[in-house]
N, C-alpha and C. Protein backbone atom coordinates (compact mmCIF):
# COMPACT_ATOMS: atom_id res chain seq x y z
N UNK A 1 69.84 109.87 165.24
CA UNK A 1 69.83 110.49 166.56
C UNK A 1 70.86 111.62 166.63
N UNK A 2 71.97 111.38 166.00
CA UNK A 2 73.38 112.00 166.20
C UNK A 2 72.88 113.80 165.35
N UNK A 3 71.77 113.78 164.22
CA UNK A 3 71.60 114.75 163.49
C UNK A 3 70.61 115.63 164.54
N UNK A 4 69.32 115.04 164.59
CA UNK A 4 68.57 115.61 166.23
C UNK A 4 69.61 116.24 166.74
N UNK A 5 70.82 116.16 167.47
CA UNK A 5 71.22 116.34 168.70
C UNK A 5 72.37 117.85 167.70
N UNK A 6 72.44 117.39 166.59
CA UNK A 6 72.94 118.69 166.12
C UNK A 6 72.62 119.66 165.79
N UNK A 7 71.46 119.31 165.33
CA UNK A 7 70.35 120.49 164.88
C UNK A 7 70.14 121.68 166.46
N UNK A 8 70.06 120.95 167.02
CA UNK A 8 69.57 122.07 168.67
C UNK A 8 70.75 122.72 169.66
N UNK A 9 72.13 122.46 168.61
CA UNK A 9 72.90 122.98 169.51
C UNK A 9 74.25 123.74 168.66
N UNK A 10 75.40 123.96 169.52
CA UNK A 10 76.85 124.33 169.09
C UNK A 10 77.68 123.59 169.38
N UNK A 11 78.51 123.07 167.91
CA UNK A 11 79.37 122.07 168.30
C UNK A 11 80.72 123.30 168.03
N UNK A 12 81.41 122.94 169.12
CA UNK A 12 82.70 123.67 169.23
C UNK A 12 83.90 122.81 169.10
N UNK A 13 85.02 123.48 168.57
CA UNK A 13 86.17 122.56 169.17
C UNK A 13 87.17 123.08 170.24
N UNK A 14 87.64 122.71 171.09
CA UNK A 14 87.98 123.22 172.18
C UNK A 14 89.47 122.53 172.51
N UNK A 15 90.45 123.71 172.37
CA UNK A 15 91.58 122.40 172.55
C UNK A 15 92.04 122.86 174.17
N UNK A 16 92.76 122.02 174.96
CA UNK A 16 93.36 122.20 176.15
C UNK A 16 94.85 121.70 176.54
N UNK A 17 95.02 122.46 177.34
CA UNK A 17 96.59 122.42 177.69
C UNK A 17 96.28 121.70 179.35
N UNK A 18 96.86 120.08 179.53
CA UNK A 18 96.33 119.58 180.84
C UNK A 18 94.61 119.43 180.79
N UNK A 19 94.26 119.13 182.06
CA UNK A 19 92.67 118.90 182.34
C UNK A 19 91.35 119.76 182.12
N UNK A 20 92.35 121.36 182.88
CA UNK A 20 91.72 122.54 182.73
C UNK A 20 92.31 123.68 182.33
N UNK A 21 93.32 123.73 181.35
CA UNK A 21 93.88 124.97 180.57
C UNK A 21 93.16 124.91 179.32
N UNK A 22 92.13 125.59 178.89
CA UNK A 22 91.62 126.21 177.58
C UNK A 22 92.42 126.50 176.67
N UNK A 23 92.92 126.38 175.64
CA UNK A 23 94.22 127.22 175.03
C UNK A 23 93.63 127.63 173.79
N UNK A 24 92.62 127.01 173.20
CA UNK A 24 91.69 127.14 171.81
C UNK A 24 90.39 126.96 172.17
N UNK A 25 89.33 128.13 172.01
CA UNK A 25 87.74 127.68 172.00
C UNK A 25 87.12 128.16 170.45
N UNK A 26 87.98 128.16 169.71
CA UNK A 26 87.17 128.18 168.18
C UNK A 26 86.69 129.45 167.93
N UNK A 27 85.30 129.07 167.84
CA UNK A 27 84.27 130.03 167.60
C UNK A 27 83.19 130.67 168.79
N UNK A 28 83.68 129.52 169.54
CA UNK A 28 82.50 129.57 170.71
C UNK A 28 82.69 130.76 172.07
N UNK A 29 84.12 131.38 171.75
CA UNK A 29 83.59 132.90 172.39
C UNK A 29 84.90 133.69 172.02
N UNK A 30 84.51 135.32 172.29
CA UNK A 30 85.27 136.19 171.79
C UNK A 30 86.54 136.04 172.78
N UNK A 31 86.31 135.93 174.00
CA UNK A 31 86.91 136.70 174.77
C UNK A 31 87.97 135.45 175.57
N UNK A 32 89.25 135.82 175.53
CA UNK A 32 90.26 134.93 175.71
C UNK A 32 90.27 134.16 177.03
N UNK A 33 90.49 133.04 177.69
CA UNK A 33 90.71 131.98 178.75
C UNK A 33 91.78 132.97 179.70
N UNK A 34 91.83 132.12 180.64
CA UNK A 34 93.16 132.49 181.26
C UNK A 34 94.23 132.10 181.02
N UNK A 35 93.84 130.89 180.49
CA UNK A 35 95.44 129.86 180.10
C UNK A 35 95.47 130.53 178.48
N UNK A 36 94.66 131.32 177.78
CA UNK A 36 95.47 131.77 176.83
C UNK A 36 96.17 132.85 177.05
N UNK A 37 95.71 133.78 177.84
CA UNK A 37 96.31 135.36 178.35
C UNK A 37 97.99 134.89 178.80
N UNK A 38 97.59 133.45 179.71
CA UNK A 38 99.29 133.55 180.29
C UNK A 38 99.92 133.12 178.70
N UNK A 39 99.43 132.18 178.19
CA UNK A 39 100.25 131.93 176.84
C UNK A 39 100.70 133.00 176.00
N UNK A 40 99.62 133.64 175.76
CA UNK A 40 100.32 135.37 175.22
C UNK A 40 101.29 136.60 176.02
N UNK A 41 101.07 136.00 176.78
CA UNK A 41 102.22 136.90 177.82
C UNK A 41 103.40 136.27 177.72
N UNK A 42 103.53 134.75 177.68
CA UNK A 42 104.58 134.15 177.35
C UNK A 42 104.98 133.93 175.96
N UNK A 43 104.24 134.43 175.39
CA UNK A 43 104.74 134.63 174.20
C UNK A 43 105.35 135.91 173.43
N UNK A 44 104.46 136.88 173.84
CA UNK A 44 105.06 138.20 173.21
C UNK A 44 105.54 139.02 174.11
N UNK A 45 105.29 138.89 175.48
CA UNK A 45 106.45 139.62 176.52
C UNK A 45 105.95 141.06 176.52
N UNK A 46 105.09 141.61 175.50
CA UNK A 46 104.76 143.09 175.30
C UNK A 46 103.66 143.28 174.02
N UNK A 47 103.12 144.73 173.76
CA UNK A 47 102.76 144.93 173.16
C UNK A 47 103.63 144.77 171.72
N UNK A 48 103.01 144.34 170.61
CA UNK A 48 102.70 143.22 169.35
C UNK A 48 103.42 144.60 168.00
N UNK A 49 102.68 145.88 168.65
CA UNK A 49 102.89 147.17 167.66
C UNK A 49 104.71 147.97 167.38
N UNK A 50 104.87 148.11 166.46
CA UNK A 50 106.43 147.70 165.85
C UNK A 50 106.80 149.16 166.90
N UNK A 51 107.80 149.20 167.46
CA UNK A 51 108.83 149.90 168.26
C UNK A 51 107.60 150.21 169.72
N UNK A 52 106.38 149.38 169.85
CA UNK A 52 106.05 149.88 171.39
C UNK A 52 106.56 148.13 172.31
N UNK A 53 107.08 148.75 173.71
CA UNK A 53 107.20 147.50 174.88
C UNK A 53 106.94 147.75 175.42
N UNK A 54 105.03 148.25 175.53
CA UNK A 54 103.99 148.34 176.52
C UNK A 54 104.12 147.19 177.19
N UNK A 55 104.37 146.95 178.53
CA UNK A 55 103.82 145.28 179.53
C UNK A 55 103.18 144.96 179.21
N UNK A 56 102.49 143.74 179.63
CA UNK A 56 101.17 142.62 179.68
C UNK A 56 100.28 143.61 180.21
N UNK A 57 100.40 143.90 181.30
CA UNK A 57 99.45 144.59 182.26
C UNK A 57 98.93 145.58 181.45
N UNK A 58 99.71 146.15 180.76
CA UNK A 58 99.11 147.80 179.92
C UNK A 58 98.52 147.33 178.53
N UNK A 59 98.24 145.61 178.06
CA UNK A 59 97.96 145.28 176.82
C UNK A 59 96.13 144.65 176.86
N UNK A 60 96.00 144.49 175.91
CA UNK A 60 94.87 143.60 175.42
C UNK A 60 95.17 142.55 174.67
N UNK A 61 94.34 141.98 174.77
CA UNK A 61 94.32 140.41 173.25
C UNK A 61 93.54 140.71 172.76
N UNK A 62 94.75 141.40 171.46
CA UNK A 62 93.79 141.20 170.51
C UNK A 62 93.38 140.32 168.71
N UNK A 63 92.39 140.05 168.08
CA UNK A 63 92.10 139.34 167.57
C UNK A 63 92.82 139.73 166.26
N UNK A 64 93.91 139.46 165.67
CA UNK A 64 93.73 139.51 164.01
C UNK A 64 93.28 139.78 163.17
N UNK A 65 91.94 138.54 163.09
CA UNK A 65 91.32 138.44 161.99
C UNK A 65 90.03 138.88 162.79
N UNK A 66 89.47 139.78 163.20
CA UNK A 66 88.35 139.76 163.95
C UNK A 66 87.33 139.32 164.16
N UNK A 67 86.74 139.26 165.39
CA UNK A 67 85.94 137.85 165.57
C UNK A 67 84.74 138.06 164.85
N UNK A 68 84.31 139.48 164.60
CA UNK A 68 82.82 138.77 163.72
C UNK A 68 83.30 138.70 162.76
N UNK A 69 84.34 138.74 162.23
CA UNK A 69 84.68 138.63 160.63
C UNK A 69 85.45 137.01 160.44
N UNK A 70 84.77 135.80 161.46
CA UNK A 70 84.79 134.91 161.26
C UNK A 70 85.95 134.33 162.24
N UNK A 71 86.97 135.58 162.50
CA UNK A 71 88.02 135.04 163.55
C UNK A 71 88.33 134.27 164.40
N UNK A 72 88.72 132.77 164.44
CA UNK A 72 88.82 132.05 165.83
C UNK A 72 89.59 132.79 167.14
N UNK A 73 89.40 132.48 168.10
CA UNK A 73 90.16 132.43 169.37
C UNK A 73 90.84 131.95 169.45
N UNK A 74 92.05 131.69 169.24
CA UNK A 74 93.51 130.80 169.27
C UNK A 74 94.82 131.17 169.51
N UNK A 75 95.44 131.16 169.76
CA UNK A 75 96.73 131.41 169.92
C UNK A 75 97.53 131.84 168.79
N UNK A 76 97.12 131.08 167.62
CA UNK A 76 97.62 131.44 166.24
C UNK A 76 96.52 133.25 165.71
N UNK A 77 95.82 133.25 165.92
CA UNK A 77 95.15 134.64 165.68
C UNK A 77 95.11 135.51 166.77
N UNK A 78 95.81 135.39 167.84
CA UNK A 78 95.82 136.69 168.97
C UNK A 78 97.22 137.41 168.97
N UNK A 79 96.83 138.67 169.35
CA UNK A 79 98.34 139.04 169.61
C UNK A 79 98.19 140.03 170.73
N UNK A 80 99.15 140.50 171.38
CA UNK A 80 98.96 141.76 172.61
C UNK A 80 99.29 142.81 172.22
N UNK A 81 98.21 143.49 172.51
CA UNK A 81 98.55 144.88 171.99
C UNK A 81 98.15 146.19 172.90
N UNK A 82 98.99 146.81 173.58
CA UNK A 82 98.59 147.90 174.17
C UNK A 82 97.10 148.98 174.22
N UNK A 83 96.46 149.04 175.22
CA UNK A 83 95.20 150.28 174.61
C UNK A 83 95.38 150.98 173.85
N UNK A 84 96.56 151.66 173.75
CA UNK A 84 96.66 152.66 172.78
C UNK A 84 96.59 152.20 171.03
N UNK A 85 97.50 151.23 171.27
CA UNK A 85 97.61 150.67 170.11
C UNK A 85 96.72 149.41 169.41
N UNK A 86 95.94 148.80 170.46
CA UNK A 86 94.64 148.25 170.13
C UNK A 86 93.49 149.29 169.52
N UNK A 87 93.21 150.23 170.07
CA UNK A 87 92.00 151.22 169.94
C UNK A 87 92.81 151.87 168.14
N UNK A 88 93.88 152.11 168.07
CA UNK A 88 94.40 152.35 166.77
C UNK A 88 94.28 151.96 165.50
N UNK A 89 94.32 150.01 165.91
CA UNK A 89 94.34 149.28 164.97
C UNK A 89 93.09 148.85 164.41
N UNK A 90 92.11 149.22 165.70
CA UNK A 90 90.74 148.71 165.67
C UNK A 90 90.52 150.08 164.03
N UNK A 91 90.87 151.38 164.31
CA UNK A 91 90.38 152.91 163.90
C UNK A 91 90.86 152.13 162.33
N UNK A 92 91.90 152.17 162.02
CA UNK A 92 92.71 151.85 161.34
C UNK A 92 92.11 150.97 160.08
N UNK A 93 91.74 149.69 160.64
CA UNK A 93 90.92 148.80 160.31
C UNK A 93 89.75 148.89 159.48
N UNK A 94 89.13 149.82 160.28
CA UNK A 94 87.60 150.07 159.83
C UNK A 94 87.76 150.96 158.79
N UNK A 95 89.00 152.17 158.46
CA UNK A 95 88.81 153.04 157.73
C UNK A 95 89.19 152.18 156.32
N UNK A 96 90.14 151.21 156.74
CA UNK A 96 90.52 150.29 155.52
C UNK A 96 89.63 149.49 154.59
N UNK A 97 88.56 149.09 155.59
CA UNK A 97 87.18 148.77 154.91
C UNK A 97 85.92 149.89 154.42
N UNK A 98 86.42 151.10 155.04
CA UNK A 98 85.39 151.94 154.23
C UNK A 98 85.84 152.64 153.08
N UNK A 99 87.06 152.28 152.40
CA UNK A 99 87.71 152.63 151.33
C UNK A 99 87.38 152.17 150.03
């Protein structure tokens, strides 16, 4: 029964902080919780990129290891990083793989 019920679906792992803080959803989506955003705000205080202290407000979360390139959502693979310096790293990135 247990194989049926796997075959037709997504098993995720999902960790939480309390009843309803999300803090880890795996694989099962790109885009960060709320209870991870405050965790990254409390964690890096600013943008992630060496000599910028862009705010929270002026940052993104962003992924590491990137998510189609297998990347979880976690706390251990996010970091904040300013627009400027998100849209950089993204440029950056890609030229590194077309090398």
């Amino acid at each position: 029964m247990l194989d049926l019920l796997l075959c037709d679906c997504d098993v995720s792992r999902v960790i939480m902080a309390g009843k309803s803080d999300v803090l880890d959803v795996g694989r099962a989506t790109r885009t960060v919780t709320t209870a991870q955003w405050k965790a990254l705000v409390v964690r890096d205080r600013h943008c992630q990129a060496p000599g910028c202290d862009r705010p929270p407000e002026a940052c993104q979360a962003h992924h590491i290891v990137h998510w189609t390139r297998g990347g979880p959502t976690n706390l251990e693979n996010l970091e904040l990083l300013c627009w400027h310096h998100h849209r950089h790293r993204h440029i950056h990135d890609a030229q590194a793989r077309a090398a």
